[in-house]
Protein backbone atom coordinates (compact mmCIF):
# COMPACT_ATOMS: atom_id res chain seq x y z
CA UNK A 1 16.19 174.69 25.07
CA UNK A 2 15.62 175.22 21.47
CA UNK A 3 18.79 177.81 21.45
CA UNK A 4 20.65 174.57 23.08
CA UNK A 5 19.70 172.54 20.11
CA UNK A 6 20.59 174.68 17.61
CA UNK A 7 24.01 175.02 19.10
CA UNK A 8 24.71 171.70 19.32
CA UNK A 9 23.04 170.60 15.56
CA UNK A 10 25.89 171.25 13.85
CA UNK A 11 28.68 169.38 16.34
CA UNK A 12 26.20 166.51 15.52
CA UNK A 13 25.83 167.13 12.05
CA UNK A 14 29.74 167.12 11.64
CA UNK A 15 30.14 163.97 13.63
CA UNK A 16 27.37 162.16 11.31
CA UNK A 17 29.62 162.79 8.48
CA UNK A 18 32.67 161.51 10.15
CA UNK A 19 31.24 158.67 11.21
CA UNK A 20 30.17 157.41 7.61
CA UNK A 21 33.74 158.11 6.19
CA UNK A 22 35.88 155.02 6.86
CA UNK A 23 39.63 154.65 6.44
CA UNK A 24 40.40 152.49 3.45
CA UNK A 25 42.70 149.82 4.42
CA UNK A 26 44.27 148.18 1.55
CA UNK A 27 43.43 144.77 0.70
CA UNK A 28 46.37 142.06 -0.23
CA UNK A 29 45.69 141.85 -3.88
CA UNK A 30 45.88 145.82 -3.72
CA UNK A 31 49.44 145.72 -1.74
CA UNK A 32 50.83 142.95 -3.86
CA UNK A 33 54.48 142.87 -4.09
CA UNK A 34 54.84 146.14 -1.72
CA UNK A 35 53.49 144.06 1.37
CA UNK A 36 57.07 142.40 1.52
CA UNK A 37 58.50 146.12 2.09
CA UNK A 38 56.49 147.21 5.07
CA UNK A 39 57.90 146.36 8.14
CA UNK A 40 55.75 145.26 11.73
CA UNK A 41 56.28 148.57 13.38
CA UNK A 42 55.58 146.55 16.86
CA UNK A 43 59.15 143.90 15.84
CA UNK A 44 62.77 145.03 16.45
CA UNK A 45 64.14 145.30 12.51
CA UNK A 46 66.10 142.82 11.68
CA UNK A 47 70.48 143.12 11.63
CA UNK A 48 71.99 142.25 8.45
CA UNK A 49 75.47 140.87 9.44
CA UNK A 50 78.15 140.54 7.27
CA UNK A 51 79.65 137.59 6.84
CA UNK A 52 82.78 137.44 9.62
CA UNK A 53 84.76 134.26 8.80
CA UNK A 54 88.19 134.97 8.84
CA UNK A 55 90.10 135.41 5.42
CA UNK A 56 93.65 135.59 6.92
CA UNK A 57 95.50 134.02 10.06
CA UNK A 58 95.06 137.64 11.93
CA UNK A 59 91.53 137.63 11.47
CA UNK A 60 91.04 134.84 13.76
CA UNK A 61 92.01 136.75 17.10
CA UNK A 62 89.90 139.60 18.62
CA UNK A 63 91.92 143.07 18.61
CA UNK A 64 92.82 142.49 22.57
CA UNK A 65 94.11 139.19 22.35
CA UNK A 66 96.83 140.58 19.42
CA UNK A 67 100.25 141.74 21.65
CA UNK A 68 102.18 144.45 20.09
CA UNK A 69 106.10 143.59 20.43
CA UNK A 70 107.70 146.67 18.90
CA UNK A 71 108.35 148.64 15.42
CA UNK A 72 110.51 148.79 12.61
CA UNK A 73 111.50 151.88 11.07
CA UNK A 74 112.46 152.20 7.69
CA UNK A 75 113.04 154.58 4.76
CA UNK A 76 109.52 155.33 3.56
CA UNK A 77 106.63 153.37 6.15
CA UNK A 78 106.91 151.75 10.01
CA UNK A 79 106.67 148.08 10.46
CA UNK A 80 104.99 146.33 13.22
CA UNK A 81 105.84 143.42 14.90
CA UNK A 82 102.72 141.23 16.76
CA UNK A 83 101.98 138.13 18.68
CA UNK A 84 99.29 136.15 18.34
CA UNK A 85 97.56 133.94 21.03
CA UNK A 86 98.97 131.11 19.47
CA UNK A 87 102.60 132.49 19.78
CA UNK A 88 103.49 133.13 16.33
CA UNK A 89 104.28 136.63 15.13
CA UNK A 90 103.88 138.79 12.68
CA UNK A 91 104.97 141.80 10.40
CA UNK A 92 102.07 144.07 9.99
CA UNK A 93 101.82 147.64 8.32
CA UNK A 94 99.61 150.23 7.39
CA UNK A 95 96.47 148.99 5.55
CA UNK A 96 96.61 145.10 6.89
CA UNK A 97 93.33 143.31 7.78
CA UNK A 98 93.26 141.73 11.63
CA UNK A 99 90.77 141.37 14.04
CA UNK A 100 87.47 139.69 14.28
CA UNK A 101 85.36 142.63 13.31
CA UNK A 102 87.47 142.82 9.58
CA UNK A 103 89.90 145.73 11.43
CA UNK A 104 92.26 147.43 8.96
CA UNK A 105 95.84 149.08 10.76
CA UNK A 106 95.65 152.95 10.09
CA UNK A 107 98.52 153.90 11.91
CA UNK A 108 101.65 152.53 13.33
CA UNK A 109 104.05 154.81 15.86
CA UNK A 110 106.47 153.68 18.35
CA UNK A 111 104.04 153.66 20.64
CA UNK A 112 100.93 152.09 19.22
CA UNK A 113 98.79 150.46 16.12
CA UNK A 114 95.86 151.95 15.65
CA UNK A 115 93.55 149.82 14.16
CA UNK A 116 89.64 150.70 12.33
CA UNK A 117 87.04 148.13 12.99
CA UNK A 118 83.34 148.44 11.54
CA UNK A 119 80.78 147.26 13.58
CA UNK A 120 76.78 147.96 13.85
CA UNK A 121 75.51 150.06 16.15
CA UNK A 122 72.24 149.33 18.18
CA UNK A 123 70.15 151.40 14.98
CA UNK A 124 71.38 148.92 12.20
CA UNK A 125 73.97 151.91 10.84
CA UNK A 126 77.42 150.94 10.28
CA UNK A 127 80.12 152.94 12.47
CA UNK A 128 83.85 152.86 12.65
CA UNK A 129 85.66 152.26 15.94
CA UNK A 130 89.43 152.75 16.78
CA UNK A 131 91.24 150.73 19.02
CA UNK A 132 94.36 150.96 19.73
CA UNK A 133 96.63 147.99 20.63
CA UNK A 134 99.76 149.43 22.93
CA UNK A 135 103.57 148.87 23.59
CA UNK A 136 103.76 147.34 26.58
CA UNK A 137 106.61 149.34 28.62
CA UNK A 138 109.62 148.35 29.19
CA UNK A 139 109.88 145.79 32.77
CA UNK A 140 106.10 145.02 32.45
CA UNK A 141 105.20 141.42 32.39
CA UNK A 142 104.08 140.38 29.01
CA UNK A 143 100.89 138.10 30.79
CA UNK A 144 98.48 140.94 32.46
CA UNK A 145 100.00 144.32 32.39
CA UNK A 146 96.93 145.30 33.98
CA UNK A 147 97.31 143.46 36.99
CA UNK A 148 100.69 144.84 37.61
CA UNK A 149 100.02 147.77 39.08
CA UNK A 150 98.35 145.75 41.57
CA UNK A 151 101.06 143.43 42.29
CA UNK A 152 103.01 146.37 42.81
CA UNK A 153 100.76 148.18 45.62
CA UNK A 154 101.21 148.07 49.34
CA UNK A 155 98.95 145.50 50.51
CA UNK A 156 97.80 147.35 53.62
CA UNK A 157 95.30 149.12 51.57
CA UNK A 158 96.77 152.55 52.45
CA UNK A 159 97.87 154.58 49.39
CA UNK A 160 100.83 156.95 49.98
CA UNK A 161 100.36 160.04 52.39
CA UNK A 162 96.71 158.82 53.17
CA UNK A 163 95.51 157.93 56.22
């Protein structure tokens, strides 16, 4: 018994002096300004958003609702020409604001204009996304040239050389 105690004296002794230190938590006064810094780890931090109100005419649409109807070529830079929801169109090139999300056109090829939005991702860090708005081909309808491929299927269900 007595060589149980003396093993288990100094576990006790040890906890003793644990038990009368105490974390200091700091009082308001000592925080002052600095409490406005700390953040509620237990509270989803707060977005800053910039502000989004449109500056131009093309900054009203989203980047999907702009139409690409074809390019110009010239001597030194490519010229695009868009539709708007409302109709109208427009001569865009490289380095021209659009889109909701304040995009800017990096590229413009026969083909395409590519255009650089910056949005937030879900950790508060600004990212850059591309999106590119297409030339719709040549005998596609203009309304949904998604839905044309559909229109265009045989409507047994069957795809070619399937069963």
């Amino acid at each position: 018994m007595i060589s149980f105690l003396k093993s288990i004296l100094p576990l006790l002794m040890v906890s003793a002096l644990v038990s009368t230190r105490t974390l200091a938590i700091p009082t308001e006064s000592e925080l002052g300004e600095d409490k406005l810094l700390l953040r509620d780890p237990f509270k989803r931090p707060v977005l800053v958003t910039p502000d989004l109100t449109p500056r131009t005419e093309l900054e009203k649409f989203s980047i999907d609702q702009i139409k690409m109807m074809g390019v110009l070529t010239g001597p030194k830079k490519m010229k695009a020409m868009i539709a708007t929801p409302e109709g109208k169109t427009h001569f865009i090139s490289e380095g021209t604001k659009m889109g909701l999300k304040r995009g800017v056109v990096t590229q413009i090829t026969p083909a395409l204009i590519r255009v650089r939005e910056k949005v937030i991702n879900v950790l508060g860090k600004e990212e850059s996304i591309d999106t590119d708005i297409l030339l719709p081909a040549e005998g596609a309808s203009s309304a949904n040239p998604q839905n044309q491929s559909a229109a265009n299927s045989d409507p047994s269900g069957i795809a070619p050389g399937g069963e």
